[in-house]
C-alpha atoms as a PDB file:
ATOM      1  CA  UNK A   1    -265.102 -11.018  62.353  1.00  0.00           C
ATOM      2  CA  UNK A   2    -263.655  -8.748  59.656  1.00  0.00           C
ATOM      3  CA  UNK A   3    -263.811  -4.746  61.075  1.00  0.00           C
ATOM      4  CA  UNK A   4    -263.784  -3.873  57.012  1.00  0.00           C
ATOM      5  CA  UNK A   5    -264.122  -5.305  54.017  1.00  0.00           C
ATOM      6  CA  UNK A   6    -263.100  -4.498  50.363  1.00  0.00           C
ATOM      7  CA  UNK A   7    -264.618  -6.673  48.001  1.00  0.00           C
ATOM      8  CA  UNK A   8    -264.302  -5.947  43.876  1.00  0.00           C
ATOM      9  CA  UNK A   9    -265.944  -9.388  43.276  1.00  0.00           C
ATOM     10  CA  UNK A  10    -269.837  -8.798  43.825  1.00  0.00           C
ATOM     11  CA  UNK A  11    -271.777 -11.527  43.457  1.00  0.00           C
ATOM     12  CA  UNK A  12    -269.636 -14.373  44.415  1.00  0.00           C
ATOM     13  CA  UNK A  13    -268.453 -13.122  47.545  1.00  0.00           C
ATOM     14  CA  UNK A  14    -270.616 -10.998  48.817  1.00  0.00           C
ATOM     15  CA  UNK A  15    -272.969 -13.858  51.344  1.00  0.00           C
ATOM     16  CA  UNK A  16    -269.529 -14.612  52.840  1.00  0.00           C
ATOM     17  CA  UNK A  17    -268.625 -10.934  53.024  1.00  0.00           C
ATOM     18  CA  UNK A  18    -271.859 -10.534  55.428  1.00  0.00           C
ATOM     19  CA  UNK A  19    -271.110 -13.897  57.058  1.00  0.00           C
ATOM     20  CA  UNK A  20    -267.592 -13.084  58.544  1.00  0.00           C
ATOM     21  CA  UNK A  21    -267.831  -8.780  59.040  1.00  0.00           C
ATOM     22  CA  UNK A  22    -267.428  -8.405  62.689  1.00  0.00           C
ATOM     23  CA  UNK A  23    -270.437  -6.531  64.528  1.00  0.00           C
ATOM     24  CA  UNK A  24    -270.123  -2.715  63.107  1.00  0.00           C
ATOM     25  CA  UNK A  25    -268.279  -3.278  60.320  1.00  0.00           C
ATOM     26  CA  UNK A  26    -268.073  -1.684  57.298  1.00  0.00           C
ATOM     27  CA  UNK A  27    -268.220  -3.201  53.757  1.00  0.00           C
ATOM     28  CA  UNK A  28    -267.165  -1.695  50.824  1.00  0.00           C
ATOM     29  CA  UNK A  29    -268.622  -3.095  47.445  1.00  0.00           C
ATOM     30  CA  UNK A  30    -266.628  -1.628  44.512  1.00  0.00           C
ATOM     31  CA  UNK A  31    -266.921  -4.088  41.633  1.00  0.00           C
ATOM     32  CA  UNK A  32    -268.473  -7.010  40.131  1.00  0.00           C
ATOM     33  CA  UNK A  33    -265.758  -9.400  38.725  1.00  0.00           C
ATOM     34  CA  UNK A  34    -268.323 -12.415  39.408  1.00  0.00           C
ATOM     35  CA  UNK A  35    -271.159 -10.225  37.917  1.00  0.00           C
ATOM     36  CA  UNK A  36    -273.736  -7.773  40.070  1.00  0.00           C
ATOM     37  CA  UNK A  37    -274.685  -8.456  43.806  1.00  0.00           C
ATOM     38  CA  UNK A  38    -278.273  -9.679  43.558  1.00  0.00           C
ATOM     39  CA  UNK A  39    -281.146  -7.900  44.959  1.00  0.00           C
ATOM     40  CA  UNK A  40    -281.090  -8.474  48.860  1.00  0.00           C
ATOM     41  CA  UNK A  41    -283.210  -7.143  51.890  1.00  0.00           C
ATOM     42  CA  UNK A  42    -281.522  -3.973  53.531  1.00  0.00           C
ATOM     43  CA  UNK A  43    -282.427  -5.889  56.860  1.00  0.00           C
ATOM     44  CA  UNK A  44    -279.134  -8.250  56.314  1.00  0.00           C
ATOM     45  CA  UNK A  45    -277.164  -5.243  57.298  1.00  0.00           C
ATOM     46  CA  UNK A  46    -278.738  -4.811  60.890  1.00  0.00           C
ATOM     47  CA  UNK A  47    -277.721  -8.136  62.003  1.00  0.00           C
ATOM     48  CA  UNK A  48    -274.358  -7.041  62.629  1.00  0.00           C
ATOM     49  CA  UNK A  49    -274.880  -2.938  62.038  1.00  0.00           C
ATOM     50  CA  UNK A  50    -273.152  -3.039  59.140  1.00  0.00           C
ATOM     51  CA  UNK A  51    -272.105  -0.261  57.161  1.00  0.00           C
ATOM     52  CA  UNK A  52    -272.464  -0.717  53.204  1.00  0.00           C
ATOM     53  CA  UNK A  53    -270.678   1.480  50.827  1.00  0.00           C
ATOM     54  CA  UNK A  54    -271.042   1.554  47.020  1.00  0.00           C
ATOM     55  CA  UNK A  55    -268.395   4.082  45.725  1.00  0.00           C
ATOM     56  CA  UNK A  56    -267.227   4.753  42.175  1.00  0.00           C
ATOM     57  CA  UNK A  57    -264.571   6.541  41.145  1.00  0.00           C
ATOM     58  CA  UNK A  58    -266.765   9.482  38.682  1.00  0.00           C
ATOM     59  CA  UNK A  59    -268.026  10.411  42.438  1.00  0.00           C
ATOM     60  CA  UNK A  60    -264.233  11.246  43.182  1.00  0.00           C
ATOM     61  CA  UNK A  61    -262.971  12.592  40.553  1.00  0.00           C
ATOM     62  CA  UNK A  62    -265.177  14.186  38.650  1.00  0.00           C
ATOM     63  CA  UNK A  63    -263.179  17.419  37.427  1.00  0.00           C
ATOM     64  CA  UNK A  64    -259.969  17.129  36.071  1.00  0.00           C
ATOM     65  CA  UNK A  65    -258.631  18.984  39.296  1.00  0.00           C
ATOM     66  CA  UNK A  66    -259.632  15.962  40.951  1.00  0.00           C
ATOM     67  CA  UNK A  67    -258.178  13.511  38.692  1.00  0.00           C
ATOM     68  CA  UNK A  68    -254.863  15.425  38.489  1.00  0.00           C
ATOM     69  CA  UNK A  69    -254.864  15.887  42.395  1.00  0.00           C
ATOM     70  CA  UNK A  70    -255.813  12.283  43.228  1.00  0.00           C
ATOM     71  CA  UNK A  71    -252.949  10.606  40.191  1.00  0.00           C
ATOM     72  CA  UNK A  72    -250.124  12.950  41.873  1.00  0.00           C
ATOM     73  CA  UNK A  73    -251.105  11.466  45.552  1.00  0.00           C
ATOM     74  CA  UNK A  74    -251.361   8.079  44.505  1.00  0.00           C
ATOM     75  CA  UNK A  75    -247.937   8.239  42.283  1.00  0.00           C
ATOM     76  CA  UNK A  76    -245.990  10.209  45.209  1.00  0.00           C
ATOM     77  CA  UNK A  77    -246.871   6.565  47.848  1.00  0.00           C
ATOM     78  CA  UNK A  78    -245.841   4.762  44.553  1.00  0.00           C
ATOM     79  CA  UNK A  79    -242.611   6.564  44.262  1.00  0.00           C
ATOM     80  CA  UNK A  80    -242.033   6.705  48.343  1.00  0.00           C
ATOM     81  CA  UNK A  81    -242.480   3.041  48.628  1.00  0.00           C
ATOM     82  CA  UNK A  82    -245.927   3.775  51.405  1.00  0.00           C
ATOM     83  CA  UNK A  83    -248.409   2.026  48.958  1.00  0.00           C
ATOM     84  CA  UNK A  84    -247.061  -0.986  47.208  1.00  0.00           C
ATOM     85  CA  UNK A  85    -248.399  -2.892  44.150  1.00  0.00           C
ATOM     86  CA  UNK A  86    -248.228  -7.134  44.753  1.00  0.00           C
ATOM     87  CA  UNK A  87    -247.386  -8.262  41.262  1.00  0.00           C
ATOM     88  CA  UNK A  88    -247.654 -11.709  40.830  1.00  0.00           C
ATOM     89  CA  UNK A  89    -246.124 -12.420  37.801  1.00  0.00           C
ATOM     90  CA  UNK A  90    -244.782 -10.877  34.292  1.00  0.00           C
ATOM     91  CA  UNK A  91    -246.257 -13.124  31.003  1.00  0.00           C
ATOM     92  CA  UNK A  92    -245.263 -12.619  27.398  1.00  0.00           C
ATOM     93  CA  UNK A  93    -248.003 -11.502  25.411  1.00  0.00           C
ATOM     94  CA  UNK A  94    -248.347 -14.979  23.436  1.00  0.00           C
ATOM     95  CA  UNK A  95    -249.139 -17.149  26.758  1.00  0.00           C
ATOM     96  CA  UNK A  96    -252.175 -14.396  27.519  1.00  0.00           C
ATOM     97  CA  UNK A  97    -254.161 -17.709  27.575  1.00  0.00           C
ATOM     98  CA  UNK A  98    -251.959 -19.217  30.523  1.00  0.00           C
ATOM     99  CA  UNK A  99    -252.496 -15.727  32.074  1.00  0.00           C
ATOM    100  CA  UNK A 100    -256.330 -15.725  31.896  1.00  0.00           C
ATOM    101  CA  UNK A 101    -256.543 -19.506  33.231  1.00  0.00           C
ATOM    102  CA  UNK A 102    -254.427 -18.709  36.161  1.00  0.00           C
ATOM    103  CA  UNK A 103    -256.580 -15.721  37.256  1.00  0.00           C
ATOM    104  CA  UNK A 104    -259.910 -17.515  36.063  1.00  0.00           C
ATOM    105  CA  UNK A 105    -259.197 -20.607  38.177  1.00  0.00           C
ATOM    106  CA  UNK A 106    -258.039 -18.200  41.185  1.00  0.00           C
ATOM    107  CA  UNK A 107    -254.260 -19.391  41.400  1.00  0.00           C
ATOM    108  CA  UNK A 108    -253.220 -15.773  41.517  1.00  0.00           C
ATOM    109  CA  UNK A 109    -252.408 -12.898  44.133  1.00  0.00           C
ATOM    110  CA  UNK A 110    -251.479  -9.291  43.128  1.00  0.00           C
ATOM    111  CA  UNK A 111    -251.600  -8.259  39.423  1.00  0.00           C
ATOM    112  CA  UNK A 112    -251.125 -10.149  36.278  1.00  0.00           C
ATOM    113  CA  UNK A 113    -248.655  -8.301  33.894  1.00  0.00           C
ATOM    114  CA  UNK A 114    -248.507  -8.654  30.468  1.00  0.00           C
ATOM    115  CA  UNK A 115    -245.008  -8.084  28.262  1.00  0.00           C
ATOM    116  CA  UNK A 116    -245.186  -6.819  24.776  1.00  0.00           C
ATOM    117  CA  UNK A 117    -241.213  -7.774  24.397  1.00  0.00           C
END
């Protein structure tokens, strides 16, 4: 199985998220592009000991210390090349249709870029 997994999908994903974590894994729920995980029993998670984590980004960066601190980290691995951003392709602003349909019917990997141009 998976040792962790990041899913930003919710409801969609996550029975198969608890199908293929490994034994002790951890899963990380941070959004809900299908809609909200349903309700589910807390048992699920002992099957495999898994660890579930629900994080949102107010719990981080609540102060604007923390917002400040976190942006320059983030933009210094951007800058250095040590955290990379999969783009998957560049659209002109009057095929955002084309755009949507390509990400709706899951044809897509890495971000979706829009061009004002």
């Amino acid at each position: 199985g998976v040792d962790v997994i990041f899913d930003g999908v919710g409801k969609a994903t996550f029975d198969a998220d608890l199908e293929m974590i490994a034994l002790k894994g951890h899963l990380v729920s941070f959004g809900n592009a299908s809609g909200p995980v349903p309700d589910f029993s807390i048992l699920r998670l002992s099957d495999k000991n898994v660890t579930l984590l629900r994080p949102k980004v107010h719990g981080y960066v609540s102060e604007r210390k923390d917002l400040e601190k976190y942006s320059t980290e983030l933009f210094e691995k951007l800058i250095s090349g040590q955290v990379k951003i999969a783009i998957h392709d560049v659209y002109p602003l009057k095929e955002v249709g084309r755009a949507h349909s390509d990400l709706e019917s899951r044809k897509t990997k890495g971000k979706l870029l829009l061009s004002v141009e």
